[in-house]
C-alpha atoms as a PDB file:
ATOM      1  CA  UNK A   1     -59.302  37.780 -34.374  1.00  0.00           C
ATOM      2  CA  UNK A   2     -57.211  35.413 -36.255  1.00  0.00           C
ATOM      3  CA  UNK A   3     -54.740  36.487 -38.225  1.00  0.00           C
ATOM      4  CA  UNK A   4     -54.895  35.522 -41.994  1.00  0.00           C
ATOM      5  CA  UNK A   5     -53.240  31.900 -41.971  1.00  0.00           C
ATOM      6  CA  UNK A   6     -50.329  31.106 -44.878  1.00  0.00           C
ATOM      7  CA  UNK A   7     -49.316  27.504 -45.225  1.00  0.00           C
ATOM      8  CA  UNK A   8     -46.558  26.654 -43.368  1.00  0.00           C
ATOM      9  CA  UNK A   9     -43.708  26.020 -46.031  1.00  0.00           C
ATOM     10  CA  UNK A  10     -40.538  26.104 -44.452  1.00  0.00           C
ATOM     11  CA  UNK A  11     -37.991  25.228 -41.273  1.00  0.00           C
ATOM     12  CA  UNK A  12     -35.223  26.768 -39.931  1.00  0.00           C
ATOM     13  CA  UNK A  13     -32.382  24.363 -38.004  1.00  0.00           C
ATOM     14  CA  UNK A  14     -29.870  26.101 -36.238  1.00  0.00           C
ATOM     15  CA  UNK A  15     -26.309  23.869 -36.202  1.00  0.00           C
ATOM     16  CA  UNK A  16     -23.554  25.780 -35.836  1.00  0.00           C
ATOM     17  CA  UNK A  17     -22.718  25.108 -32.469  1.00  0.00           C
ATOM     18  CA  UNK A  18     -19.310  23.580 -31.995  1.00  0.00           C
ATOM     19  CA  UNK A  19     -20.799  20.117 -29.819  1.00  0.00           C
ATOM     20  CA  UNK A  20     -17.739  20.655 -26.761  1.00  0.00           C
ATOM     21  CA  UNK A  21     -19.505  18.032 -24.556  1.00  0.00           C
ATOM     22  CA  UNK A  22     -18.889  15.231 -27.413  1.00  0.00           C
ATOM     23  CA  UNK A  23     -15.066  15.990 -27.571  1.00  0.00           C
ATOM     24  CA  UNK A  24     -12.880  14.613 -29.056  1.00  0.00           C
ATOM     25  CA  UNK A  25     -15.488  12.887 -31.431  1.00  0.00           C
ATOM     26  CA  UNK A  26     -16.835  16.629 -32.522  1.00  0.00           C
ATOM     27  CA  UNK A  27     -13.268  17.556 -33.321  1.00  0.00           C
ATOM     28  CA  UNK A  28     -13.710  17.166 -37.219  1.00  0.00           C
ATOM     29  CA  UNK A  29     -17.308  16.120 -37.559  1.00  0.00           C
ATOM     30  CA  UNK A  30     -20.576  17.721 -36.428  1.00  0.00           C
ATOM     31  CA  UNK A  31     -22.659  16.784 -33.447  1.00  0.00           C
ATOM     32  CA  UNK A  32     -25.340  16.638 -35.912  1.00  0.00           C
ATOM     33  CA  UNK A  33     -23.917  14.013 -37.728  1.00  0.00           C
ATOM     34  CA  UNK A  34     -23.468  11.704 -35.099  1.00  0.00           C
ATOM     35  CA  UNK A  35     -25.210   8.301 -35.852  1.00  0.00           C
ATOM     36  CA  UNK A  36     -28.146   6.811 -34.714  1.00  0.00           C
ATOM     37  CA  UNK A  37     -27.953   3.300 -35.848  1.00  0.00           C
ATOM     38  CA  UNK A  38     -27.736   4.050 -39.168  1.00  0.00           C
ATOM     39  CA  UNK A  39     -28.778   8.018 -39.512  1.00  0.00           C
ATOM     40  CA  UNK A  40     -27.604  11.227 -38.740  1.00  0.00           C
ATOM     41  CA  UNK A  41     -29.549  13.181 -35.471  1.00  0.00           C
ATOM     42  CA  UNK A  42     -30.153  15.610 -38.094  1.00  0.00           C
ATOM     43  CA  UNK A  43     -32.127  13.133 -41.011  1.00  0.00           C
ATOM     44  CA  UNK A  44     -34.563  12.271 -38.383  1.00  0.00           C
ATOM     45  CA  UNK A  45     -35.471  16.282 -37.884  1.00  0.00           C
ATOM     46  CA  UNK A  46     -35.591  16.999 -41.626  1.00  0.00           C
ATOM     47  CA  UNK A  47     -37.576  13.823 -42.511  1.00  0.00           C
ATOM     48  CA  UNK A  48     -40.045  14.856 -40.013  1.00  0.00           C
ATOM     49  CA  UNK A  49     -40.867  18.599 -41.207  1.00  0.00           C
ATOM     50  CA  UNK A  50     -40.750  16.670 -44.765  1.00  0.00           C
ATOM     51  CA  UNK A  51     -42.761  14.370 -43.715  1.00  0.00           C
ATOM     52  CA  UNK A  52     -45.279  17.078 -41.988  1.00  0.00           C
ATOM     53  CA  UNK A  53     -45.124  19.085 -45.777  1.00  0.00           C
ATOM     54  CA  UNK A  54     -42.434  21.330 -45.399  1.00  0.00           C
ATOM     55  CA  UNK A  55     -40.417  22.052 -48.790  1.00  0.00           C
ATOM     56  CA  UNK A  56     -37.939  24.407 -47.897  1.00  0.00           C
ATOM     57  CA  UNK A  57     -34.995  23.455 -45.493  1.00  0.00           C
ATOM     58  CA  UNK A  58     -33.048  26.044 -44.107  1.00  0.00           C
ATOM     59  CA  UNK A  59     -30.070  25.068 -42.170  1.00  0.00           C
ATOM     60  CA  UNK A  60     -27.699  27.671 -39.788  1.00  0.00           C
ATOM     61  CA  UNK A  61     -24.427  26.072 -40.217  1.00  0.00           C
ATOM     62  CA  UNK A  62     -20.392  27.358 -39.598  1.00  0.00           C
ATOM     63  CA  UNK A  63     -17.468  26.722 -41.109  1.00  0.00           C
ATOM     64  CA  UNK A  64     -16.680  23.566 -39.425  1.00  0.00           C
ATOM     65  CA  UNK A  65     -20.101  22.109 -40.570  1.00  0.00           C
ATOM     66  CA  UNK A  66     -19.881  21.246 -44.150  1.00  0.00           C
ATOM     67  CA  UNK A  67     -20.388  17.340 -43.361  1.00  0.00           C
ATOM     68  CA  UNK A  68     -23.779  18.867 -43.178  1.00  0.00           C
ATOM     69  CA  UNK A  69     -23.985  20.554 -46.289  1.00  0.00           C
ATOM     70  CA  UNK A  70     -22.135  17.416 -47.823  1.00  0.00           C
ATOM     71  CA  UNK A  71     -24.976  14.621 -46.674  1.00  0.00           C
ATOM     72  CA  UNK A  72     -27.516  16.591 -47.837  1.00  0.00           C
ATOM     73  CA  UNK A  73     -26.087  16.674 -51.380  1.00  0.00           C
ATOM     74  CA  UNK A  74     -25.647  14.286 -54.221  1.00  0.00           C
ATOM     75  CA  UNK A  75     -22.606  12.590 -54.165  1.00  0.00           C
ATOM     76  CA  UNK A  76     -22.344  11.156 -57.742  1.00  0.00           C
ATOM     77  CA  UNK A  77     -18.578   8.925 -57.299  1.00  0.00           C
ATOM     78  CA  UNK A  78     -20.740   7.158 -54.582  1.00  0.00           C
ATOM     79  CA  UNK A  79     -23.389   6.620 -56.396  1.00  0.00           C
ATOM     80  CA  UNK A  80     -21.692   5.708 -59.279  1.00  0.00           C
ATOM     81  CA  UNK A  81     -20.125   3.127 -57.337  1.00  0.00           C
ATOM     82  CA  UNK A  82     -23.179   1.219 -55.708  1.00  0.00           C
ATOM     83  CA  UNK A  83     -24.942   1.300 -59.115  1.00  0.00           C
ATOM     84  CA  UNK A  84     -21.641  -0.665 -60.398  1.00  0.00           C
ATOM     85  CA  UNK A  85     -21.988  -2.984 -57.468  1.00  0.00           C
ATOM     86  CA  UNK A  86     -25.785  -3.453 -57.738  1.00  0.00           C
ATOM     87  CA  UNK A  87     -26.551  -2.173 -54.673  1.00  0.00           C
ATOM     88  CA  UNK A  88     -29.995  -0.926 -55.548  1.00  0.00           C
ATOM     89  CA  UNK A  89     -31.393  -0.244 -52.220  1.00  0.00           C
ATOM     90  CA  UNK A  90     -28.653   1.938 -50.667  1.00  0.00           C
ATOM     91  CA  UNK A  91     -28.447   3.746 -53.971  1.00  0.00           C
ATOM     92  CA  UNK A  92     -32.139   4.638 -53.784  1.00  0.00           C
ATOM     93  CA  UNK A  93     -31.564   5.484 -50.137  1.00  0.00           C
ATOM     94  CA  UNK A  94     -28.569   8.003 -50.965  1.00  0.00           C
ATOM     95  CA  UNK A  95     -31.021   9.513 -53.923  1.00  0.00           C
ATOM     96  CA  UNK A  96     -33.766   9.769 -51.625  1.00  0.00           C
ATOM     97  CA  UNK A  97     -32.101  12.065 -48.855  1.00  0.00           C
ATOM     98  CA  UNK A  98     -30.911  14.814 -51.502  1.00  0.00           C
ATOM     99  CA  UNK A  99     -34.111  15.036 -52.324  1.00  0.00           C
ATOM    100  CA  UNK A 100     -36.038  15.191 -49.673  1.00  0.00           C
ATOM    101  CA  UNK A 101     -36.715  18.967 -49.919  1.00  0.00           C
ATOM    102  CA  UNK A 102     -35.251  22.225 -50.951  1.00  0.00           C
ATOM    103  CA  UNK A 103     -31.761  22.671 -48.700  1.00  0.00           C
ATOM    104  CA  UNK A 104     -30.446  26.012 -48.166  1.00  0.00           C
ATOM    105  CA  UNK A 105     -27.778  27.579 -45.839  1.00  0.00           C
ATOM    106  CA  UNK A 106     -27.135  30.014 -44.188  1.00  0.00           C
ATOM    107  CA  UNK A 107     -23.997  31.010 -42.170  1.00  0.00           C
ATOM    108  CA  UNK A 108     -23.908  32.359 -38.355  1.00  0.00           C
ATOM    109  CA  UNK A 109     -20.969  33.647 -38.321  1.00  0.00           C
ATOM    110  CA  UNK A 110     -21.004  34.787 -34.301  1.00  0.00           C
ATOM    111  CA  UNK A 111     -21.550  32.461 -31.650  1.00  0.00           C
ATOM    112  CA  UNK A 112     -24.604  34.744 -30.519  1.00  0.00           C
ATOM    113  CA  UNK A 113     -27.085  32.684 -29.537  1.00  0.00           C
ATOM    114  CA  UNK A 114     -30.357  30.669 -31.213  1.00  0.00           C
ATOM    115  CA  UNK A 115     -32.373  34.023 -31.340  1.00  0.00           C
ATOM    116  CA  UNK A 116     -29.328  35.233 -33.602  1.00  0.00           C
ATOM    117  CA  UNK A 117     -29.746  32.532 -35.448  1.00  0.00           C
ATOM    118  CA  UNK A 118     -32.874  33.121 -36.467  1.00  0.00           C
ATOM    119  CA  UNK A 119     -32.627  36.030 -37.347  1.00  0.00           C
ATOM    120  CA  UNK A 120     -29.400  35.263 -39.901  1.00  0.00           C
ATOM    121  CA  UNK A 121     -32.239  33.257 -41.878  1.00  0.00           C
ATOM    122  CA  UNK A 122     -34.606  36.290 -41.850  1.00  0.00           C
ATOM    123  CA  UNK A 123     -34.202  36.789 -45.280  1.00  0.00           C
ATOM    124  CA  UNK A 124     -34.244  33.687 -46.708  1.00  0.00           C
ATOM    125  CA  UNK A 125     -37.828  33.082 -44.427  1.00  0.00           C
ATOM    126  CA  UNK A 126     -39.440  36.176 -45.745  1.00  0.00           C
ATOM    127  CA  UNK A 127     -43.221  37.077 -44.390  1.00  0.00           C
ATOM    128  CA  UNK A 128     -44.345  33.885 -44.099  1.00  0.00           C
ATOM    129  CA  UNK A 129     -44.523  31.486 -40.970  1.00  0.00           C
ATOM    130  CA  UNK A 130     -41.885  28.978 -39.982  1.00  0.00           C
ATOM    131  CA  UNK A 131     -40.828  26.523 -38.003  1.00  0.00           C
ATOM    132  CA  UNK A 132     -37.827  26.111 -35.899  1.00  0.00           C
ATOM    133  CA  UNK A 133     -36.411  22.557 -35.085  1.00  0.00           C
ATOM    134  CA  UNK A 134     -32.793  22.019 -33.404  1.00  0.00           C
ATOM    135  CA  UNK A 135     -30.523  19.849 -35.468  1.00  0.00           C
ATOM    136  CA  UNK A 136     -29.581  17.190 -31.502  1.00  0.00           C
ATOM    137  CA  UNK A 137     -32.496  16.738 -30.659  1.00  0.00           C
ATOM    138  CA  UNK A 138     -36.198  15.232 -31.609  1.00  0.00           C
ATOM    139  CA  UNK A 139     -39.595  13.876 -30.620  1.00  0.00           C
ATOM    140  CA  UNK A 140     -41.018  10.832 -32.230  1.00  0.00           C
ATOM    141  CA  UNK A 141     -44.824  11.485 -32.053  1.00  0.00           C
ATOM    142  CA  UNK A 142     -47.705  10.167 -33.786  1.00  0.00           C
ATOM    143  CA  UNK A 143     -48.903  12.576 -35.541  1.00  0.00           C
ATOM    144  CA  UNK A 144     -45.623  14.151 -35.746  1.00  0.00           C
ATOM    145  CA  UNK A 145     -44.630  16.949 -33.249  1.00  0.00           C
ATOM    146  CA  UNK A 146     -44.123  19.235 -36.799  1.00  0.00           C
ATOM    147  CA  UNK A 147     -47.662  18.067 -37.840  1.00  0.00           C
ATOM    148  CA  UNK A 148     -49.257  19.074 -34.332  1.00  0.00           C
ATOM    149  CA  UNK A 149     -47.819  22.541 -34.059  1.00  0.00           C
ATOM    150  CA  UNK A 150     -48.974  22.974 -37.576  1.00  0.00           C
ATOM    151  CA  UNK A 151     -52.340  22.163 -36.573  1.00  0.00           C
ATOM    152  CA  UNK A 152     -52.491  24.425 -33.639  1.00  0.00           C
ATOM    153  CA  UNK A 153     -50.990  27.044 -35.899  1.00  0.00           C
ATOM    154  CA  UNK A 154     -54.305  26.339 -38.183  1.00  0.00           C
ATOM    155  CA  UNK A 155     -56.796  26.591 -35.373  1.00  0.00           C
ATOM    156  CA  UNK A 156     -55.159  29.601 -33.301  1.00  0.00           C
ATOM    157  CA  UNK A 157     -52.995  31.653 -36.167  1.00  0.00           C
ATOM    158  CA  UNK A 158     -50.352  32.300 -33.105  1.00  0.00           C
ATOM    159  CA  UNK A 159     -46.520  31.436 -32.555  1.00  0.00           C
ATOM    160  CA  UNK A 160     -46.766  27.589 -31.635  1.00  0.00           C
ATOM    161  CA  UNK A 161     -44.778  26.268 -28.740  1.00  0.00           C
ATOM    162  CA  UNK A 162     -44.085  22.397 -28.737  1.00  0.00           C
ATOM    163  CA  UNK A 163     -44.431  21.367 -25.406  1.00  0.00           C
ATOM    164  CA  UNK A 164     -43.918  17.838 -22.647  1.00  0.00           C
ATOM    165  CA  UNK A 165     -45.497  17.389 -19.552  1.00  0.00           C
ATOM    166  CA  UNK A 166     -42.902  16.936 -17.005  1.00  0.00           C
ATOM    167  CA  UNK A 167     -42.997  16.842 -13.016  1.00  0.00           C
ATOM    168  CA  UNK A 168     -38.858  15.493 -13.049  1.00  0.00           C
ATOM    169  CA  UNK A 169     -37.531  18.721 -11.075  1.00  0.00           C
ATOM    170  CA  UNK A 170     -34.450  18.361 -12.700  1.00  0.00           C
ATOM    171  CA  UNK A 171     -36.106  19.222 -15.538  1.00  0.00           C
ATOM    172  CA  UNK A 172     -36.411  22.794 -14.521  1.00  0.00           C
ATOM    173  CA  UNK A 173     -32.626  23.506 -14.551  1.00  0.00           C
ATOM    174  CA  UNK A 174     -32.660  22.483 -18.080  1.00  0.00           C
ATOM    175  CA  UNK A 175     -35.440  23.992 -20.213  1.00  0.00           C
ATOM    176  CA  UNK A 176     -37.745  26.745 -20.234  1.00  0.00           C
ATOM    177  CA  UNK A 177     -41.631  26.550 -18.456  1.00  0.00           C
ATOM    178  CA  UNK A 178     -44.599  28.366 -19.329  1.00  0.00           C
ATOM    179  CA  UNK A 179     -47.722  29.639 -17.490  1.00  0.00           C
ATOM    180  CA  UNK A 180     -50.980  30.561 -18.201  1.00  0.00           C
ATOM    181  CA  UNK A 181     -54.384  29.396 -19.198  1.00  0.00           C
ATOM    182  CA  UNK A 182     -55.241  25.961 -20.469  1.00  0.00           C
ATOM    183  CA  UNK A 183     -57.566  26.456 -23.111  1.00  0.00           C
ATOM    184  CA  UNK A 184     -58.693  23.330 -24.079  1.00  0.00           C
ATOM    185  CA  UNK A 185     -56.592  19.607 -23.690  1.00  0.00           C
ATOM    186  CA  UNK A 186     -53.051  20.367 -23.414  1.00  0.00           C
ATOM    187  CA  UNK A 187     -53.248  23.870 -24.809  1.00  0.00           C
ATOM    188  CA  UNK A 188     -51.655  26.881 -23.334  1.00  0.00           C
ATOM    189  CA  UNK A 189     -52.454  30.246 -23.838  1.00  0.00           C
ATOM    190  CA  UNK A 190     -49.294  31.644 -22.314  1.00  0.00           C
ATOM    191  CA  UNK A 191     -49.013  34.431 -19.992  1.00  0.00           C
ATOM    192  CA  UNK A 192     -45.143  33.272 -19.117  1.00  0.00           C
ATOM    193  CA  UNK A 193     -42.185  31.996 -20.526  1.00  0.00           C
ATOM    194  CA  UNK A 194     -39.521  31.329 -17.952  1.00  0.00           C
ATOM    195  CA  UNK A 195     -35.707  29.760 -18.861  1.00  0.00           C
ATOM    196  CA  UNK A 196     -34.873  26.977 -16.613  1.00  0.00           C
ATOM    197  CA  UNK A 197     -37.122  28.367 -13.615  1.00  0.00           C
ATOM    198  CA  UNK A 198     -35.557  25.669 -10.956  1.00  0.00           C
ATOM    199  CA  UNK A 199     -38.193  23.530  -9.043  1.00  0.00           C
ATOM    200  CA  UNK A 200     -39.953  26.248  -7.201  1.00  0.00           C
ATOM    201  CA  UNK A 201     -40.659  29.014  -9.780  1.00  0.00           C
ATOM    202  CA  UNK A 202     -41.916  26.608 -12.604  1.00  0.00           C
ATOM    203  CA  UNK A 203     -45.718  27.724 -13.062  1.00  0.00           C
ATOM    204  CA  UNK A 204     -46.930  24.927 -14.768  1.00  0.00           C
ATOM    205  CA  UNK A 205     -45.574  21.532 -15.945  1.00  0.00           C
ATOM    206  CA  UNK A 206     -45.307  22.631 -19.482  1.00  0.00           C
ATOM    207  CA  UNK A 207     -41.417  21.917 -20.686  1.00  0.00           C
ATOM    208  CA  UNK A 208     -40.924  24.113 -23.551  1.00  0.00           C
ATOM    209  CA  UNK A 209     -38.389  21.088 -24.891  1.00  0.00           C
ATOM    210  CA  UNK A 210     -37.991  21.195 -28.664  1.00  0.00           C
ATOM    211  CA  UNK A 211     -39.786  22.864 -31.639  1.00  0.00           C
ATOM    212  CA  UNK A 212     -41.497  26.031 -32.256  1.00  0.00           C
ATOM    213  CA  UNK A 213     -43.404  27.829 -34.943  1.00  0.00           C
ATOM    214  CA  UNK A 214     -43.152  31.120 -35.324  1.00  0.00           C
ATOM    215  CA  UNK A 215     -45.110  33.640 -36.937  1.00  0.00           C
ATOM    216  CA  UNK A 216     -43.381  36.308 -38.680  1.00  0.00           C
ATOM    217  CA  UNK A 217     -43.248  38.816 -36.539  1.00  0.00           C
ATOM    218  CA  UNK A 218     -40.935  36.877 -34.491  1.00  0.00           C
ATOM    219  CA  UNK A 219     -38.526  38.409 -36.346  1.00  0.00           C
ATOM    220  CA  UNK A 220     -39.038  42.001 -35.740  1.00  0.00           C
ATOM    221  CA  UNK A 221     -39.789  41.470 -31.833  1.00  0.00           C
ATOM    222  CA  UNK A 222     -36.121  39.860 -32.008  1.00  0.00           C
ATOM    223  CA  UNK A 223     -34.907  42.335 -33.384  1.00  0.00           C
ATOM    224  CA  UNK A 224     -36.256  44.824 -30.547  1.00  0.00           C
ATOM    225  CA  UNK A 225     -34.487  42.385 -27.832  1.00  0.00           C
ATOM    226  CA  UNK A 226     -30.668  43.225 -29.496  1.00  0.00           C
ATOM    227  CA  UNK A 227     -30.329  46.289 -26.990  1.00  0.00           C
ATOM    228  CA  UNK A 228     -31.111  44.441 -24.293  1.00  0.00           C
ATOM    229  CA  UNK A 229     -28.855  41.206 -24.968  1.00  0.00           C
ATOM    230  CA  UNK A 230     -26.445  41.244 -28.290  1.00  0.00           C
ATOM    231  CA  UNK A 231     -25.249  44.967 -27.379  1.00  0.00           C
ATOM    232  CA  UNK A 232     -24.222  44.139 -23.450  1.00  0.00           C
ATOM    233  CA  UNK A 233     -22.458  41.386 -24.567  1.00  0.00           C
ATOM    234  CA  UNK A 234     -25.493  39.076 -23.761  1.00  0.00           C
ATOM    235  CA  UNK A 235     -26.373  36.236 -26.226  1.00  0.00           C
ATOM    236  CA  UNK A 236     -30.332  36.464 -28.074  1.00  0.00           C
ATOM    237  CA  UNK A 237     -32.134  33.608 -27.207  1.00  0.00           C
ATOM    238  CA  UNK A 238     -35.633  33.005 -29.052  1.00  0.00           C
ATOM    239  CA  UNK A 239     -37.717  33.534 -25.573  1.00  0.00           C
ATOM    240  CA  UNK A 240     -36.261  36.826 -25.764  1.00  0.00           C
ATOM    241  CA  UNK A 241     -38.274  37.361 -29.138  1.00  0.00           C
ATOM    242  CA  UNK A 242     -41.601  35.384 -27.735  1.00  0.00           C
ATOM    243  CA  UNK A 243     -41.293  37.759 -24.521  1.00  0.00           C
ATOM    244  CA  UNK A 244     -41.434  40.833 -26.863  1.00  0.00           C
ATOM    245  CA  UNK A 245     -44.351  39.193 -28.555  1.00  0.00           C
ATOM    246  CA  UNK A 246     -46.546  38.696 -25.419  1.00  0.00           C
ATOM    247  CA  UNK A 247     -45.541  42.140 -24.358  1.00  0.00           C
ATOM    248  CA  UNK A 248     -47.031  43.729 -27.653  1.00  0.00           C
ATOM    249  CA  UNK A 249     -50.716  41.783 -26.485  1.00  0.00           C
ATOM    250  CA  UNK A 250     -49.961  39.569 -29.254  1.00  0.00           C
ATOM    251  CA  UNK A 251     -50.964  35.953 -28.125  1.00  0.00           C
ATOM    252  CA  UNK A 252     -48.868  32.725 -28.227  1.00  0.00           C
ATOM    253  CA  UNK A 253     -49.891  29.271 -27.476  1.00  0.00           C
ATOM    254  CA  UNK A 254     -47.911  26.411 -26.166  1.00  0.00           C
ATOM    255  CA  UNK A 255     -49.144  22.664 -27.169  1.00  0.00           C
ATOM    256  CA  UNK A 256     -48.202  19.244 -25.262  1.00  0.00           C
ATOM    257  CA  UNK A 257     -47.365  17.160 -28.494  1.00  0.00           C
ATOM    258  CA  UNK A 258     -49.065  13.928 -27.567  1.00  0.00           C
ATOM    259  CA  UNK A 259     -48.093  10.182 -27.890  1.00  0.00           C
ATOM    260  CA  UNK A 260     -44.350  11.269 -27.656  1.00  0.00           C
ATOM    261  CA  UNK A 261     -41.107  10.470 -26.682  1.00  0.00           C
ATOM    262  CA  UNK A 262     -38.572  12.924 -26.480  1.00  0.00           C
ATOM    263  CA  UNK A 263     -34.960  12.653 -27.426  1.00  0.00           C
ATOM    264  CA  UNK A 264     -32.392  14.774 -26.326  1.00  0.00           C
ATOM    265  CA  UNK A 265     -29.002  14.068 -28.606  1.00  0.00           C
ATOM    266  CA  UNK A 266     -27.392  17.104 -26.884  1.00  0.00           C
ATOM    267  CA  UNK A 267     -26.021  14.838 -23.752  1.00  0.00           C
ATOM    268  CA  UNK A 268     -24.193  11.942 -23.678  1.00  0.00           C
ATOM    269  CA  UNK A 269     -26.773   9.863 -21.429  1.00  0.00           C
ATOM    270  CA  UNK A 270     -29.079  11.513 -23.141  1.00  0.00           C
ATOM    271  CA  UNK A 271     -27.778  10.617 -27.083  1.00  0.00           C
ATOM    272  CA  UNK A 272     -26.843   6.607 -25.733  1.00  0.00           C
ATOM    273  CA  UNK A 273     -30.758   6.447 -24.470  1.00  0.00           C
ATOM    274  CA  UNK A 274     -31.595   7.601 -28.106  1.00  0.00           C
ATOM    275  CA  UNK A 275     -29.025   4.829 -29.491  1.00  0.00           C
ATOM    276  CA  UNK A 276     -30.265   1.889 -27.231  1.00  0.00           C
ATOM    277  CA  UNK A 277     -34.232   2.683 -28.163  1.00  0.00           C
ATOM    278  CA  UNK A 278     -33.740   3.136 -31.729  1.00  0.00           C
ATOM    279  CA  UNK A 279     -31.246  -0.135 -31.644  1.00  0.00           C
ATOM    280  CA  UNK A 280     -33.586  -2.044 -30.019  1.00  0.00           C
ATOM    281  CA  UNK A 281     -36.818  -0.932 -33.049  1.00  0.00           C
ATOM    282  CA  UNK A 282     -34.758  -0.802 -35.801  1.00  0.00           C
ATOM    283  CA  UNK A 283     -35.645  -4.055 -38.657  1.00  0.00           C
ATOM    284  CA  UNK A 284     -31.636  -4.273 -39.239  1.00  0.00           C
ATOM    285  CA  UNK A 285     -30.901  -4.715 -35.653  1.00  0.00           C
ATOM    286  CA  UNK A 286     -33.734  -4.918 -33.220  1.00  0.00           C
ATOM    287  CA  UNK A 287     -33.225  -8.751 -32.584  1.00  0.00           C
ATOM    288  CA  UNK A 288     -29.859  -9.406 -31.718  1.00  0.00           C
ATOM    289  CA  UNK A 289     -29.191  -6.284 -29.884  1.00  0.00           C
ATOM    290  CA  UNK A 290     -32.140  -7.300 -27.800  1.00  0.00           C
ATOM    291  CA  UNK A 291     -30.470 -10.968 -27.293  1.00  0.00           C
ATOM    292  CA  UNK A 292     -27.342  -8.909 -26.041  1.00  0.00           C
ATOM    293  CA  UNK A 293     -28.830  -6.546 -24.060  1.00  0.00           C
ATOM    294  CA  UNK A 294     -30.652  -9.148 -22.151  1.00  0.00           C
ATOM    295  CA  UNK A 295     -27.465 -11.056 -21.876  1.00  0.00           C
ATOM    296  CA  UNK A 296     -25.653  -8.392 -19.645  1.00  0.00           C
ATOM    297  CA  UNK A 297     -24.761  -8.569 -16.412  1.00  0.00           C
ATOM    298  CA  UNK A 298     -25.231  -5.582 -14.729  1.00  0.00           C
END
């Protein structure tokens, strides 16, 4: 039976990892923040649970991440400043992104993994479903990857796993695979969740990449995995909390989000790829960075 369904009303984006692979640039300023074209990573993954109807932002931050806090915020000397100049479109742009939604953060203060961090936002989440996005990384889908898991979430009432079809056997060294039955067109019931499986344990070609939602008792079945990870000096990861989940019989589905591209801001091949293709469709730019791309010799 389905559980009751509540609308989905919030997101949770852990970012208060320190971003090592971008030194020196993450020195001072978050790996979230680093600029696509003319955008933060971490605008794109807010504007698309907005976008999807999401009203409550909840961001997992540190100390070193106030940039964060700071872009999300008005910033009234600025736009004091562009309404002096006339510059009515950027002011309306700056106005716009403070109020996209309802921002709140939280602090990790540990290192302790993305299951911990979770579970620092517990409170703040309440009994009610959410979704978890990272703040480096995104999918551009049509509908929207947040849209799609919502969907599922409608039609199956479970924990929603965001999912790419992959055969790339590197892939397997760098995200998580699931197993089990396919239930209808690129719908998983899963029976397995395995972390980077390498190229001959992955059971399916289900990359669990980016995105979840998560029904409440997420929380709880986290909170059963601390003994066995947290307390041996282990870092809680949120597989940890979907393992305890398909232990208890409860079920949890895994969806391929379809007509996507998937961009992975957390590597520095992988973050330039994400520069070049949104360089090459963006209005301000996409012509003559085409001209010079075509113009190298390689």
């Amino acid at each position: 039976m389905v559980n009751q369904i509540k609308k989905v009303r919030k997101v949770v984006i852990p970012a208060a990892g320190y971003g090592t692979r971008f030194l020196p640039a993450t020195k001072a300023q978050p790996k979230e923040m680093l600029p696509v074209v003319d955008k933060p990573i971490i605008q794109y993954v807010v504007e698309e649970a907005v976008e999807a109807g999401i009203t409550q932002v909840i961001l997992v931050t540190g100390s070193h991440k106030r940039a964060i806090e700071d872009h999300f915020d008005r910033n009234l000397e600025l736009e004091a400043r562009l309404e002096k100049d006339g510059k009515e479109k950027e002011l309306a742009e700056i106005r716009r992104i403070s109020d996209l939604a309802d921002f709140v953060y939280v602090r990790q203060k540990e290192a302790l993994g993305n299951g911990h961090a979770l579970l620092v936002a517990k409170e703040v989440v309440g009994d009610e479903p959410v979704v978890m996005l990272w703040g480096d990384d995104f999918i551009t889908a049509n509908p929207s990857r947040t849209r799609q898991m919502i969907e599922a979430y409608e039609k199956y009432g479970t924990s929603i796993l965001s999912a790419v079809r992959t055969k790339d056997p590197e892939d397997t060294k760098k995200y998580g695979y699931v197993g089990g039955k396919e239930v209808e067109d690129g719908v998983f019931e899963v029976s397995e969740f395995i972390e980077k499986p390498g190229p001959q344990k992955a059971p399916s070609d289900m990359a669990i990449v980016s995105g979840f939602l998560f029904t409440p008792d997420i929380f709880e079945a986290l909170e059963r995995a601390i003994p066995e990870t947290i307390d041996r000096g282990k870092e809680l990861y949120y597989v940890d909390g979907v393992n305890n989940l398909m232990k208890d019989g409860k079920k949890v589905h895994a969806v391929e989000i379809k007509n996507s591209t998937y961009y992975d801001c957390g590597s520095k091949v992988g973050y330039l790829k994400t520069v070049v293709d949104h360089g090459l469709s963006h209005p301000d730019t996409n012509g003559e960075f085409k001209k010079y791309l075509k113009g190298l010799k390689l």
